[in-house]
PDB file of N, CA and C in Angstrom:
ATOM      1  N   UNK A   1       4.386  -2.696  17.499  1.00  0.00           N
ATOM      2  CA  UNK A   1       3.728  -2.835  16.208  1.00  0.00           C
ATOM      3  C   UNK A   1       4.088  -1.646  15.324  1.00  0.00           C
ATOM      4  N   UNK A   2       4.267  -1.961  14.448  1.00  0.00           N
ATOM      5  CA  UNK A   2       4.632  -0.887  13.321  1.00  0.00           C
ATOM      6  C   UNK A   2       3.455   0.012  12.598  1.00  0.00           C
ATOM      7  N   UNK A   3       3.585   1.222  12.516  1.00  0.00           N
ATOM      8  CA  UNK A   3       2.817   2.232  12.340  1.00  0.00           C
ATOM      9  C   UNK A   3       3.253   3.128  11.393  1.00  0.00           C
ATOM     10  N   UNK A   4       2.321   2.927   9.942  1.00  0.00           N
ATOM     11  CA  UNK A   4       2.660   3.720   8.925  1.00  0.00           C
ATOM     12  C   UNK A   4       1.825   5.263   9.011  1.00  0.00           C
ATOM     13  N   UNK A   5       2.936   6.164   8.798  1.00  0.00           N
ATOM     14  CA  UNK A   5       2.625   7.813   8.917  1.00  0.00           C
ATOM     15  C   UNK A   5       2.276   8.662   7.542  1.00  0.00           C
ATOM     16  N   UNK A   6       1.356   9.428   7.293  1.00  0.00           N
ATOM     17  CA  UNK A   6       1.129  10.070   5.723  1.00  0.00           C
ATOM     18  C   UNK A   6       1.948  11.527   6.233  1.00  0.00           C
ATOM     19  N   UNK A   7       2.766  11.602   5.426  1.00  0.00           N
ATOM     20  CA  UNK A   7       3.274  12.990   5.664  1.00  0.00           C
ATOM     21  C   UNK A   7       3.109  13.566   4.154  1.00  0.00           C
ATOM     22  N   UNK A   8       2.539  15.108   4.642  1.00  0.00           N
ATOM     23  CA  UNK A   8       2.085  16.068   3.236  1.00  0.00           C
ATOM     24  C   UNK A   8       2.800  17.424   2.962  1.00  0.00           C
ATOM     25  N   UNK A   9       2.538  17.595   1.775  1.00  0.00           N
ATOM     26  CA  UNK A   9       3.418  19.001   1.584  1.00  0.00           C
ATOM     27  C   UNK A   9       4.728  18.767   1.540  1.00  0.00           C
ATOM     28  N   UNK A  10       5.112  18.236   0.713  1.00  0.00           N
ATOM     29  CA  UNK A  10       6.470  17.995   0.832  1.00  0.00           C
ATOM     30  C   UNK A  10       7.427  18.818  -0.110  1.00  0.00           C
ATOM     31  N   UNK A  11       8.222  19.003  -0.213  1.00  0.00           N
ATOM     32  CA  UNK A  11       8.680  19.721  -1.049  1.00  0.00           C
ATOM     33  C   UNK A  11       9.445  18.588  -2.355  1.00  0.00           C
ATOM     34  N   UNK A  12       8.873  19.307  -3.483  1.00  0.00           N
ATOM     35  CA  UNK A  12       8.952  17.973  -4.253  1.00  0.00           C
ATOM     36  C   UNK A  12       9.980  17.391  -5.180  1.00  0.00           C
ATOM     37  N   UNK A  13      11.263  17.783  -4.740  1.00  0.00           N
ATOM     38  CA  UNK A  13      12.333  17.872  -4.498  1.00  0.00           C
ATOM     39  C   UNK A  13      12.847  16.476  -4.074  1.00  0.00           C
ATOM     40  N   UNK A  14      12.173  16.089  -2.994  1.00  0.00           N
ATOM     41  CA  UNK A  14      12.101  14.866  -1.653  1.00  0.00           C
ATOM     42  C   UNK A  14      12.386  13.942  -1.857  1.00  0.00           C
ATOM     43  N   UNK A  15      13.481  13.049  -1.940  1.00  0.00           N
ATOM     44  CA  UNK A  15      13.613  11.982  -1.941  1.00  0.00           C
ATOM     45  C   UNK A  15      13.347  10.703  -0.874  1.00  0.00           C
ATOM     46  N   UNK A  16      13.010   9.448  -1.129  1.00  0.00           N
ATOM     47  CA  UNK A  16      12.767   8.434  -0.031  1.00  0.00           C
ATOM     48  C   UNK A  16      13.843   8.378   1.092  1.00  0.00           C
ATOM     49  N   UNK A  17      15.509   8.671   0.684  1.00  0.00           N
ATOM     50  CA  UNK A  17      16.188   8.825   1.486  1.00  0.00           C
ATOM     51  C   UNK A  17      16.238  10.136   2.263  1.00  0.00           C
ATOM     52  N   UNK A  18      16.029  10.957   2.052  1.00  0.00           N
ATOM     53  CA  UNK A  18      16.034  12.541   2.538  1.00  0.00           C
ATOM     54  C   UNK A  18      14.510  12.277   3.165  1.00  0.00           C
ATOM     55  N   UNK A  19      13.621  11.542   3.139  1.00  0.00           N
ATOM     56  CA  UNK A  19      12.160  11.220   4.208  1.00  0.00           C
ATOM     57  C   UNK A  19      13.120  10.293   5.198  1.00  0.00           C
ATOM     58  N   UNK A  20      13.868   9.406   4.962  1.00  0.00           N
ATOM     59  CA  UNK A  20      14.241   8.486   6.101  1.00  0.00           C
ATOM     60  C   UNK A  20      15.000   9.502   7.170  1.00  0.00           C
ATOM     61  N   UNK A  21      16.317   9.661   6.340  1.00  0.00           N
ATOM     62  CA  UNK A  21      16.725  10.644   7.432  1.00  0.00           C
ATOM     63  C   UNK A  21      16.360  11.683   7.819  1.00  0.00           C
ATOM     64  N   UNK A  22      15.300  12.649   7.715  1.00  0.00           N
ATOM     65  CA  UNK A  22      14.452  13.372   8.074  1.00  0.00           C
ATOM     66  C   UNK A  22      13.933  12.732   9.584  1.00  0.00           C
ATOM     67  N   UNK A  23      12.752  11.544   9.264  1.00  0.00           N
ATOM     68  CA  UNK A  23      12.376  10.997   9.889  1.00  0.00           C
ATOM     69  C   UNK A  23      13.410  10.110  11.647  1.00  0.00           C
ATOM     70  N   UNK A  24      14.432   9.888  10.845  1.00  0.00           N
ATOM     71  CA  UNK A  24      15.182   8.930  11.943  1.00  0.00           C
ATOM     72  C   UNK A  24      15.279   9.554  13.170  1.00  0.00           C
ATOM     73  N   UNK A  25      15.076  11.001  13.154  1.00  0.00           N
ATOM     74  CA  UNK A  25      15.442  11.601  14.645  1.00  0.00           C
ATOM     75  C   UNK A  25      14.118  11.131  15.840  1.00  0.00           C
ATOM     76  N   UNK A  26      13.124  10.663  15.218  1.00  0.00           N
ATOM     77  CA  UNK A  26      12.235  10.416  16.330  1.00  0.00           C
ATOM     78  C   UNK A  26      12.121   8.912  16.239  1.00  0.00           C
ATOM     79  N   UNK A  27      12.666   7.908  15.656  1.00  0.00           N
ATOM     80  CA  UNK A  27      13.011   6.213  16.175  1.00  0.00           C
ATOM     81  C   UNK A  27      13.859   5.438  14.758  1.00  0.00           C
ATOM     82  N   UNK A  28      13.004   4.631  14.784  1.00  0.00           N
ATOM     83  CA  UNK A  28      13.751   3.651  13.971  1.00  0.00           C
ATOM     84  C   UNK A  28      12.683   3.699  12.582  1.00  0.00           C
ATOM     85  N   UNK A  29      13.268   4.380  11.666  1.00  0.00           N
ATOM     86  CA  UNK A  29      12.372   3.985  10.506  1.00  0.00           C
ATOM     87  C   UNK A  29      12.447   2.915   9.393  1.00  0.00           C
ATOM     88  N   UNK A  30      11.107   2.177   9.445  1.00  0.00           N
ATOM     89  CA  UNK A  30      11.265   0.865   8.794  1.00  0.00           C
ATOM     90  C   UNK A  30      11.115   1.296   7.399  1.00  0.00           C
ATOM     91  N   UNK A  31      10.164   1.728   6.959  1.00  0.00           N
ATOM     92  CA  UNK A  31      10.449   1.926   5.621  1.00  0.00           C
ATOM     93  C   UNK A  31      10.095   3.948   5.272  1.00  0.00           C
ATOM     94  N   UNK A  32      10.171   4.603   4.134  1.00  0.00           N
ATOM     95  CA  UNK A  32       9.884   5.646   3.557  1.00  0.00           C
ATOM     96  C   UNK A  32       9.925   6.197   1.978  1.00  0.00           C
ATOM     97  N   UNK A  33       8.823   6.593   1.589  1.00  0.00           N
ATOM     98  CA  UNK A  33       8.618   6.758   0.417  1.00  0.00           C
ATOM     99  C   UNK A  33       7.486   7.568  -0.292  1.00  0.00           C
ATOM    100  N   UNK A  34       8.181   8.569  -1.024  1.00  0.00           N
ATOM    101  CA  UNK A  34       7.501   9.565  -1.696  1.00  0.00           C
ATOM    102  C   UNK A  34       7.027   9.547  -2.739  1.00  0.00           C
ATOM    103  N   UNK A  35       5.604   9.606  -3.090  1.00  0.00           N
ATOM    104  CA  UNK A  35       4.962   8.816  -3.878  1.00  0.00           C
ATOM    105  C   UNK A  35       4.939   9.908  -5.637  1.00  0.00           C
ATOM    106  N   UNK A  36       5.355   9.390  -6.351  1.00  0.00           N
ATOM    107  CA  UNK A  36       5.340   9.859  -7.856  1.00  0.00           C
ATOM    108  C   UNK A  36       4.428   9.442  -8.636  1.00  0.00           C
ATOM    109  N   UNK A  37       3.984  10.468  -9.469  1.00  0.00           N
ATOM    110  CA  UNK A  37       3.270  10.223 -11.093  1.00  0.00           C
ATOM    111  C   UNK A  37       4.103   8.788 -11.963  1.00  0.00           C
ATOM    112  N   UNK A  38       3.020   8.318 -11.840  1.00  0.00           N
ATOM    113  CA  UNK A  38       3.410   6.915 -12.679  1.00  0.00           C
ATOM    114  C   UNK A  38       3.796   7.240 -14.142  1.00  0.00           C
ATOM    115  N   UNK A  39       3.270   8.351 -14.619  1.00  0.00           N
ATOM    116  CA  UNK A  39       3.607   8.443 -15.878  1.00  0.00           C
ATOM    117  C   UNK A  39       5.087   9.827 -16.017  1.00  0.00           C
ATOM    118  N   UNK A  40       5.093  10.649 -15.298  1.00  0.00           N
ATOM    119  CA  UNK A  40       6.001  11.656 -15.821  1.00  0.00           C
ATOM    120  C   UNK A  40       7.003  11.493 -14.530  1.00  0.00           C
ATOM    121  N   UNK A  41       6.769  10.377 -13.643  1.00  0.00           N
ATOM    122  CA  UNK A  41       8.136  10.014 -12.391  1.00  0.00           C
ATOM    123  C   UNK A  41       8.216  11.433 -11.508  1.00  0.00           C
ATOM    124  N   UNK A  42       7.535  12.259 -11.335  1.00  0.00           N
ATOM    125  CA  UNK A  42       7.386  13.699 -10.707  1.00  0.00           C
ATOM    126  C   UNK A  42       7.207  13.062  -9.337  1.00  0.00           C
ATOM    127  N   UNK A  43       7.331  13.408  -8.209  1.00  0.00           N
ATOM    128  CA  UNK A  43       6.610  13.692  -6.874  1.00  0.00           C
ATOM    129  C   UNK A  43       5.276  14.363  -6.915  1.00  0.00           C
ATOM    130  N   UNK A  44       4.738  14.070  -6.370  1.00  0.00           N
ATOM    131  CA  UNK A  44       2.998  14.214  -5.998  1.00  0.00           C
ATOM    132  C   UNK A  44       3.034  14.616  -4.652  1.00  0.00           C
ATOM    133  N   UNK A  45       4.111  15.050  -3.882  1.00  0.00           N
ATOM    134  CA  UNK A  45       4.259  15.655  -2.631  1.00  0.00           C
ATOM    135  C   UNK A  45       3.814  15.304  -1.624  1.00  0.00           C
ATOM    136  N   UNK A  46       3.314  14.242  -1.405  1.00  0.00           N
ATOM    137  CA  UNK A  46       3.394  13.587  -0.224  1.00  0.00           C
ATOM    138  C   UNK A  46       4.056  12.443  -0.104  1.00  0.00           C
ATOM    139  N   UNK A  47       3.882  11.407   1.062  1.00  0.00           N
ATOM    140  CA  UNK A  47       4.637  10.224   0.944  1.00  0.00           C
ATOM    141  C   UNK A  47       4.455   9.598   2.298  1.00  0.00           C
ATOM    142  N   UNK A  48       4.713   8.017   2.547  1.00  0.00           N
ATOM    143  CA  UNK A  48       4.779   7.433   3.807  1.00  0.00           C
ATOM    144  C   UNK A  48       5.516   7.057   4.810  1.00  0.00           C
ATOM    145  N   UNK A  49       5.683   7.053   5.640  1.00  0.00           N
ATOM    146  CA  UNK A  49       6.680   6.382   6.500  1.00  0.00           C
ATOM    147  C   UNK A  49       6.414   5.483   7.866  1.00  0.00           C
ATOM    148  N   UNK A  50       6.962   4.704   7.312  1.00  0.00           N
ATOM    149  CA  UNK A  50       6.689   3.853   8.555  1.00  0.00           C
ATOM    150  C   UNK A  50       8.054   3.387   9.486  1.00  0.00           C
ATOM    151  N   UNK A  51       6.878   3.702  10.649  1.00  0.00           N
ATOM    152  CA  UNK A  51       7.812   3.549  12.524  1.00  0.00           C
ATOM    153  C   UNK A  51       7.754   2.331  12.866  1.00  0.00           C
ATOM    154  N   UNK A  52       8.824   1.989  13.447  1.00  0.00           N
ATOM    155  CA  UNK A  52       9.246   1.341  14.084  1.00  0.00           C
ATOM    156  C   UNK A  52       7.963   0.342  15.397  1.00  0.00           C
ATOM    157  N   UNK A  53       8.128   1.726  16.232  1.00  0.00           N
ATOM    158  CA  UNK A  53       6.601   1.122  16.655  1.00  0.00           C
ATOM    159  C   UNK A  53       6.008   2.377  16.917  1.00  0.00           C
ATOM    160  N   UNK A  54       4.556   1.905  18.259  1.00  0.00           N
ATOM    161  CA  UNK A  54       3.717   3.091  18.298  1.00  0.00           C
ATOM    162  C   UNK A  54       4.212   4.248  19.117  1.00  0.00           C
ATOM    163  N   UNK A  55       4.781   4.158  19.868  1.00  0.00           N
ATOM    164  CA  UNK A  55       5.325   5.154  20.586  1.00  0.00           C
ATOM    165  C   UNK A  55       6.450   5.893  19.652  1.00  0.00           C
ATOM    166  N   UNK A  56       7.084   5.505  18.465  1.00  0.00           N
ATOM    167  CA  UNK A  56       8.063   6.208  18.131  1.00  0.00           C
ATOM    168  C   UNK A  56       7.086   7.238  16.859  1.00  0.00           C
ATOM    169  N   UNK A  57       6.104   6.821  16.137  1.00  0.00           N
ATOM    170  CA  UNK A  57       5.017   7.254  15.676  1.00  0.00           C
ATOM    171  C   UNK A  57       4.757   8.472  15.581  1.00  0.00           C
ATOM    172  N   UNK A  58       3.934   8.208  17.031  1.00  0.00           N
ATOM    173  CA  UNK A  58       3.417   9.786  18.110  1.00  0.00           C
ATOM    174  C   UNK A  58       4.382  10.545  18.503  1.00  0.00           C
ATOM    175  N   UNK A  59       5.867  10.273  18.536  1.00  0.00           N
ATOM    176  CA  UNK A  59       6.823  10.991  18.490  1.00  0.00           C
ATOM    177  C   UNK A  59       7.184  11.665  17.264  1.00  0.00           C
ATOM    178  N   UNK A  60       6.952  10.830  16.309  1.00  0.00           N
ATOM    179  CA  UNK A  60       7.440  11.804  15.024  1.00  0.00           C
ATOM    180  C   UNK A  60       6.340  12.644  14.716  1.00  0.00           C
ATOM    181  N   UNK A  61       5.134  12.211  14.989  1.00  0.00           N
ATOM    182  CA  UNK A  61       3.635  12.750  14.515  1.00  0.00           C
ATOM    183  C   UNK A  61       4.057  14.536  15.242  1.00  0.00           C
ATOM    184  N   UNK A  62       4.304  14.063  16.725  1.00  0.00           N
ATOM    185  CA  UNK A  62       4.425  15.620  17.461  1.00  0.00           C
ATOM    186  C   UNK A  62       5.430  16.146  17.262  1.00  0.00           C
ATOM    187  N   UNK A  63       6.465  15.839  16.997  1.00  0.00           N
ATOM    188  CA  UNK A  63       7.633  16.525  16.471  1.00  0.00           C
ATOM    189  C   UNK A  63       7.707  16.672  15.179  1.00  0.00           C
ATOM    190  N   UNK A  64       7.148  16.226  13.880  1.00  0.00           N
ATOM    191  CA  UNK A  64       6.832  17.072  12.731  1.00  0.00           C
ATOM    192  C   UNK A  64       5.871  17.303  11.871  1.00  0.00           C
ATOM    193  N   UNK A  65       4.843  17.285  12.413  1.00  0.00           N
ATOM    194  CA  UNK A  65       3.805  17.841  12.022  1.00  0.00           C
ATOM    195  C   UNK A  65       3.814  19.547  11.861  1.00  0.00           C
ATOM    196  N   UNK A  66       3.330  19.891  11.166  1.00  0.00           N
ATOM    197  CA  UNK A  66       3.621  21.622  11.159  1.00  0.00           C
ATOM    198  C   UNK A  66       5.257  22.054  11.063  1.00  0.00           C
ATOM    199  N   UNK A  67       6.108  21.044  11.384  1.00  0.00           N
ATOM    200  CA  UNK A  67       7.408  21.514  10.827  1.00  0.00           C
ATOM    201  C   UNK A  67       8.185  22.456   9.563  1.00  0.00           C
ATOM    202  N   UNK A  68       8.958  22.708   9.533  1.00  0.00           N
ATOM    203  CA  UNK A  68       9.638  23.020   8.248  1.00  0.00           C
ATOM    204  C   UNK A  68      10.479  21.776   7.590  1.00  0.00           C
ATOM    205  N   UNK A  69      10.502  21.874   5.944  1.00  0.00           N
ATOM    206  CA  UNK A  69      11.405  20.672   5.588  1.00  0.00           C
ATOM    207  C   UNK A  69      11.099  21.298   4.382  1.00  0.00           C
ATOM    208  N   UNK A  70      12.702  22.448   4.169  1.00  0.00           N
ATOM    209  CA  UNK A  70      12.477  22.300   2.661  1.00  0.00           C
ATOM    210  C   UNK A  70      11.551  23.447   2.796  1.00  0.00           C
ATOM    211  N   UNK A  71      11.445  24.432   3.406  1.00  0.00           N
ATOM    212  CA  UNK A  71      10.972  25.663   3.159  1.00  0.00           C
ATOM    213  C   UNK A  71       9.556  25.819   2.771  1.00  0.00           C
ATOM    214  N   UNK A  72       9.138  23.992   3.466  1.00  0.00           N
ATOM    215  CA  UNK A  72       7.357  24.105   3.401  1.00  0.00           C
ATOM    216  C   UNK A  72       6.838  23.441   4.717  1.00  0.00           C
ATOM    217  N   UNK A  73       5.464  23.728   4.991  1.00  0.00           N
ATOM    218  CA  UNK A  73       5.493  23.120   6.388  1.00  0.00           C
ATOM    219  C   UNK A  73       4.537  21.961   6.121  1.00  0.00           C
ATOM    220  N   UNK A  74       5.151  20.919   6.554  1.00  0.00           N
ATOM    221  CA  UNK A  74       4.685  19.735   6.303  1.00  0.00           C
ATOM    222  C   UNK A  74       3.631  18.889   7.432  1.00  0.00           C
ATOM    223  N   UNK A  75       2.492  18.071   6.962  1.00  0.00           N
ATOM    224  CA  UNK A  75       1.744  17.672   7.493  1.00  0.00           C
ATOM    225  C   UNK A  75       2.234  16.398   7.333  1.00  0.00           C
ATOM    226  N   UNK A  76       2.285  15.863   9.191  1.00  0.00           N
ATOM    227  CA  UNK A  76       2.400  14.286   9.607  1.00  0.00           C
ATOM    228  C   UNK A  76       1.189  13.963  10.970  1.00  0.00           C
ATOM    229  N   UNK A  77       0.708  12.665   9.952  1.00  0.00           N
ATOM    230  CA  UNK A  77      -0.504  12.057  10.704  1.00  0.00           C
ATOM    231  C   UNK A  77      -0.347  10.678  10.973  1.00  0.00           C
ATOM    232  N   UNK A  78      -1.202  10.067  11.126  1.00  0.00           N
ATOM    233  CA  UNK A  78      -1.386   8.540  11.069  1.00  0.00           C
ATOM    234  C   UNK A  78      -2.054   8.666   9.789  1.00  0.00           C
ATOM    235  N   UNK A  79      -1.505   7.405   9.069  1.00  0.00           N
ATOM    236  CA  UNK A  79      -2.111   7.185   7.475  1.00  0.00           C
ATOM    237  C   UNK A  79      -3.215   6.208   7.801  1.00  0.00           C
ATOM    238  N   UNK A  80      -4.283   6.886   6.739  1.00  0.00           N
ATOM    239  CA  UNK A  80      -6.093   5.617   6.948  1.00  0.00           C
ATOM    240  C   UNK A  80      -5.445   4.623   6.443  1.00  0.00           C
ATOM    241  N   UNK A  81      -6.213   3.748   6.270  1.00  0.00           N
ATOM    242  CA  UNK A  81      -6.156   2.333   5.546  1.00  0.00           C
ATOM    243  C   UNK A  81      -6.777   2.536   3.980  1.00  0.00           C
ATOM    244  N   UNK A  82      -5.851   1.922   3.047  1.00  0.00           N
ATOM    245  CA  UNK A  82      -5.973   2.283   1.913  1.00  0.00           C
ATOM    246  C   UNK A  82      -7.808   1.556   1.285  1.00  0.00           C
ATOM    247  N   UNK A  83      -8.318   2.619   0.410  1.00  0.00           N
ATOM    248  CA  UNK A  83      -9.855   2.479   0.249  1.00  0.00           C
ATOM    249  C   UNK A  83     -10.061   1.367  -0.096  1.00  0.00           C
ATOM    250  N   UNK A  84     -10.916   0.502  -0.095  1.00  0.00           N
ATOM    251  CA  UNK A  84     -11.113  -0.862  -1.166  1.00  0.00           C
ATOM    252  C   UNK A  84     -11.840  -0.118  -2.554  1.00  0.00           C
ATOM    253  N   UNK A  85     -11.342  -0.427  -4.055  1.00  0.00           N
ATOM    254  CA  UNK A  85     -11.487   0.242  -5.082  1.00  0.00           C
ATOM    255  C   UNK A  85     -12.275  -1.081  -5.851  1.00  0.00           C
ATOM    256  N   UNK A  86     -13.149  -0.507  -6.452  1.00  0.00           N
ATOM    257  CA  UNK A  86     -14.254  -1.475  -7.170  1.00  0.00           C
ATOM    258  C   UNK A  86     -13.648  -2.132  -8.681  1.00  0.00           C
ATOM    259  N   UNK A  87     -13.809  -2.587  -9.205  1.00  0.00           N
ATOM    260  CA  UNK A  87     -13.229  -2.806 -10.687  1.00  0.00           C
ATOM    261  C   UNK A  87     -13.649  -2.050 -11.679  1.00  0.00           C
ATOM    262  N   UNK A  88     -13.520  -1.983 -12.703  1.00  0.00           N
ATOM    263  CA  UNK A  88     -14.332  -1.169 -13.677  1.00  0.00           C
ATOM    264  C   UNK A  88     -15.302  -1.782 -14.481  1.00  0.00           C
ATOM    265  N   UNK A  89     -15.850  -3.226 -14.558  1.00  0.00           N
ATOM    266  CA  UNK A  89     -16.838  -3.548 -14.797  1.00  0.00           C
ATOM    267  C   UNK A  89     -18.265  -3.312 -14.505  1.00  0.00           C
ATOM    268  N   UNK A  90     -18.371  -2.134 -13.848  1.00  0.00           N
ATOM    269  CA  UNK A  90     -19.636  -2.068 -13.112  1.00  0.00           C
ATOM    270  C   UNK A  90     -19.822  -0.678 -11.963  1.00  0.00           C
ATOM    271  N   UNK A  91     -20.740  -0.554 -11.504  1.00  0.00           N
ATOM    272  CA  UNK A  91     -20.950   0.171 -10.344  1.00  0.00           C
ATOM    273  C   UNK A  91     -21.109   1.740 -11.066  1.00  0.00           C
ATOM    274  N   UNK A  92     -20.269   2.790 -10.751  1.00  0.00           N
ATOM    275  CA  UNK A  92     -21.137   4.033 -10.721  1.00  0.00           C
ATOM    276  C   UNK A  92     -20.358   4.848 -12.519  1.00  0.00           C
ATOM    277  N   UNK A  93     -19.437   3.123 -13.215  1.00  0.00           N
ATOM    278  CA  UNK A  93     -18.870   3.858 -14.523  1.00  0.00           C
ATOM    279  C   UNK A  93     -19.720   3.343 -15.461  1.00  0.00           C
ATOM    280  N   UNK A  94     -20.507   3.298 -15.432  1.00  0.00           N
ATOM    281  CA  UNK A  94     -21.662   2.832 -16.964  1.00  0.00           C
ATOM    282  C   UNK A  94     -21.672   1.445 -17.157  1.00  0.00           C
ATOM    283  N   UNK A  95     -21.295   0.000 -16.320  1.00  0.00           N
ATOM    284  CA  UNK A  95     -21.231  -1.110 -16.600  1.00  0.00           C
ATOM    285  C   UNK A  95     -20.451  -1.301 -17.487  1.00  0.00           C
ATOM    286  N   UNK A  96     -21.339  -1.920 -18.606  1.00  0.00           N
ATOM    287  CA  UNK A  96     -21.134  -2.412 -20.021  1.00  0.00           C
ATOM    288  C   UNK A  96     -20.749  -1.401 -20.942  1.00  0.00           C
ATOM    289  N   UNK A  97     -20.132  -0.695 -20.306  1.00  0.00           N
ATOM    290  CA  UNK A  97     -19.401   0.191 -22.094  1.00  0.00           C
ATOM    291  C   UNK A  97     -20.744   1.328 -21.982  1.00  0.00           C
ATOM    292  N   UNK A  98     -21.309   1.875 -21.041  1.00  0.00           N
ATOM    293  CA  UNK A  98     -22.677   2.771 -21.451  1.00  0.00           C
ATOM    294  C   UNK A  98     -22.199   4.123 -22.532  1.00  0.00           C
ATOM    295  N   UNK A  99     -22.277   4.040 -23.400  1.00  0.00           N
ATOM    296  CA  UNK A  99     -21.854   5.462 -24.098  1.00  0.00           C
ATOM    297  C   UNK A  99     -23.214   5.777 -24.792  1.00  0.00           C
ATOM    298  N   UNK A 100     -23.916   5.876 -23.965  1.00  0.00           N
ATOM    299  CA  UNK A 100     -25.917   6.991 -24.298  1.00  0.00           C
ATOM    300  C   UNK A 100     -26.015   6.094 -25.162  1.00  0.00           C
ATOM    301  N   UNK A 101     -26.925   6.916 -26.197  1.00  0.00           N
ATOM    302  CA  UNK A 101     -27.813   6.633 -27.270  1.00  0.00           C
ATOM    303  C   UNK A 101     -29.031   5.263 -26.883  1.00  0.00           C
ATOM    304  N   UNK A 102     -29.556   5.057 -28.138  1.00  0.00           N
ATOM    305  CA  UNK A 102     -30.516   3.680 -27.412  1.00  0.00           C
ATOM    306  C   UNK A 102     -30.335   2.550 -28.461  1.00  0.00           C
ATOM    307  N   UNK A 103     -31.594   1.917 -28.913  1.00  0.00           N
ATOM    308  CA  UNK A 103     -31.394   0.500 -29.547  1.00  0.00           C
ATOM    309  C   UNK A 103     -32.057   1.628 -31.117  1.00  0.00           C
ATOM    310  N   UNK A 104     -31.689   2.402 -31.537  1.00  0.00           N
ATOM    311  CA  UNK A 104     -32.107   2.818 -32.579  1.00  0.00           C
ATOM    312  C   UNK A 104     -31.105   2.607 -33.770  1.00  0.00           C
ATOM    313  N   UNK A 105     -31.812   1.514 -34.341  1.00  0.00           N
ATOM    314  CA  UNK A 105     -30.569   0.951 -35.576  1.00  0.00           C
ATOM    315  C   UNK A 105     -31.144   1.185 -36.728  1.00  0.00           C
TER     316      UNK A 105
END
């Protein structure tokens, strides 16, 4: 089963290909990618990668975690499962447009 990895600190520099081959020394990497500012295309210095399977994973997890790459030492984990995000109609942003004041017309 395939097992996506959060790796941090990256140097932001990093390209998705320079994460693959980085990565390839501990299995087969299915996919990799360093995640950018939607608006100015920058790196945001971290990024994902996903193994092959679970055993190749825990291999990359222990072999680069705390590593060097790029003259920073980079953090590799198992990545959570991405949050479930509410809409903006509601919940803890003011509903309906709340901008104060009251019914004073």
């Amino acid at each position: 089963m395939q097992k996506k990895l959060y790796v941090g600190n990256l140097p932001y520099n990093t390209t998705d290909d320079d994460l693959r081959e980085f990565f390839a020394s501990a299995g087969t990497v299915v996919s990799a990618s360093v995640i950018t500012d939607k608006f100015s295309g920058r790196s945001k210095g971290f990024g994902f990668v996903e193994m092959s399977a679970d055993d190749e994973a825990q291999k990359a997890i222990e072999k680069f975690n705390g590593s060097d790459m790029g003259g920073r030492s980079i953090t590799v984990n198992e990545a959570r499962p991405p949050r479930e995000r509410g809409n903006d109609f509601g919940g803890k942003r003011g509903g309906r447009g709340d901008f104060g004041g009251g019914d004073n017309f």
